[in-house]
Protein backbone atom coordinates (compact mmCIF):
# COMPACT_ATOMS: atom_id res chain seq x y z
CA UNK A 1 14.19 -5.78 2.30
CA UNK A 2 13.42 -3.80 -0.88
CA UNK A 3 16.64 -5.04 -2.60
CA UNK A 4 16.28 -8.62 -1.95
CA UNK A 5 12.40 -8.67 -3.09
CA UNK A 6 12.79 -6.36 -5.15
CA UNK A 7 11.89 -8.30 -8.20
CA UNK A 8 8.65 -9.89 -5.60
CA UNK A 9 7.60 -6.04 -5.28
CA UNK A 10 7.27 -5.67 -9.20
CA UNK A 11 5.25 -8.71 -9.95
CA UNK A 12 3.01 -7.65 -6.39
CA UNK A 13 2.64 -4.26 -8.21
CA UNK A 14 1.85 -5.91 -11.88
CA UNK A 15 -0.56 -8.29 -10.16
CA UNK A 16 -2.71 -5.68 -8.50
CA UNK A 17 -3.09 -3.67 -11.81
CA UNK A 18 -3.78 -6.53 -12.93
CA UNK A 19 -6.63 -7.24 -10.64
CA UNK A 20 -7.76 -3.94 -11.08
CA UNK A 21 -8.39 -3.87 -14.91
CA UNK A 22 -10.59 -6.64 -15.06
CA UNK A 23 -14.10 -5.29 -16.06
CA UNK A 24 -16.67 -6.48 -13.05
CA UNK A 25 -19.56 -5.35 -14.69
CA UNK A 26 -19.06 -8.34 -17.18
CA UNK A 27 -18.67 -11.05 -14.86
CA UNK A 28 -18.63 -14.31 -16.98
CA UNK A 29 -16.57 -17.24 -15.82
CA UNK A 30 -15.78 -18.74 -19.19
CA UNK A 31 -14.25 -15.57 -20.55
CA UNK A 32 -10.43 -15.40 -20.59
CA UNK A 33 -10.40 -12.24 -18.81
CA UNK A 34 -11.72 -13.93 -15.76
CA UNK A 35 -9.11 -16.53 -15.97
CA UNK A 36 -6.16 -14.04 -16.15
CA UNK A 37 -7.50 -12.28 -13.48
CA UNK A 38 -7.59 -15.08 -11.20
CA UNK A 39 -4.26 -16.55 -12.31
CA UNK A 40 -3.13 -12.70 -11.60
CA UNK A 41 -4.76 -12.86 -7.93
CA UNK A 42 -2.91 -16.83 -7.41
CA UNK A 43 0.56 -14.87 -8.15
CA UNK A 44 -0.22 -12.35 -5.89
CA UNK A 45 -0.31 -14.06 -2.89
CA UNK A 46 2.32 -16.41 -4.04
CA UNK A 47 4.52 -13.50 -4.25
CA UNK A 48 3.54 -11.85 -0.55
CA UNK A 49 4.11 -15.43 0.73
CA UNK A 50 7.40 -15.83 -0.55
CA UNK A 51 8.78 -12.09 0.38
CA UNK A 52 7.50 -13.49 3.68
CA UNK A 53 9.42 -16.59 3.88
CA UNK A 54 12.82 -14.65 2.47
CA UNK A 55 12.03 -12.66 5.31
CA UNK A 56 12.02 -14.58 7.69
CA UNK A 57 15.22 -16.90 6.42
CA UNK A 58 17.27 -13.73 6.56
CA UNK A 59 15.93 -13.03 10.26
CA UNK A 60 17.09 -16.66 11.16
CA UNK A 61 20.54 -16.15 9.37
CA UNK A 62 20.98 -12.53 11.59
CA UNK A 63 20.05 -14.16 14.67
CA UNK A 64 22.46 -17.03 14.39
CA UNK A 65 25.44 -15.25 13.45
């Protein structure tokens, strides 16, 4: 699993620091912070969904052969 999503894993781990950088106690929606954050959070779970479907294409190809 790690070598196939391997590159997945890096952007998941770049995502969350991501996340957690962005200053809370500043909350304004028109500040580009806030937009990178939440473009950070969309690639987050675009990443987990996609090691997910790799996943489960290689448990398919197992199965079958």
């Amino acid at each position: 699993m790690i070598k196939r999503n391997f590159s997945m894993i890096l952007v998941i781990i770049a995502m969350i620091l991501n996340i957690l950088n962005f200053g809370y106690s500043n909350f304004n929606i028109q500040s580009f912070d806030f937009w990178l954050s939440l473009s950070a959070l969309i690639v987050l779970i675009v990443a987990i969904v996609k090691i997910f479907i790799t996943e489960n294409k290689e448990k398919k190809k197992s199965i079958s052969e």
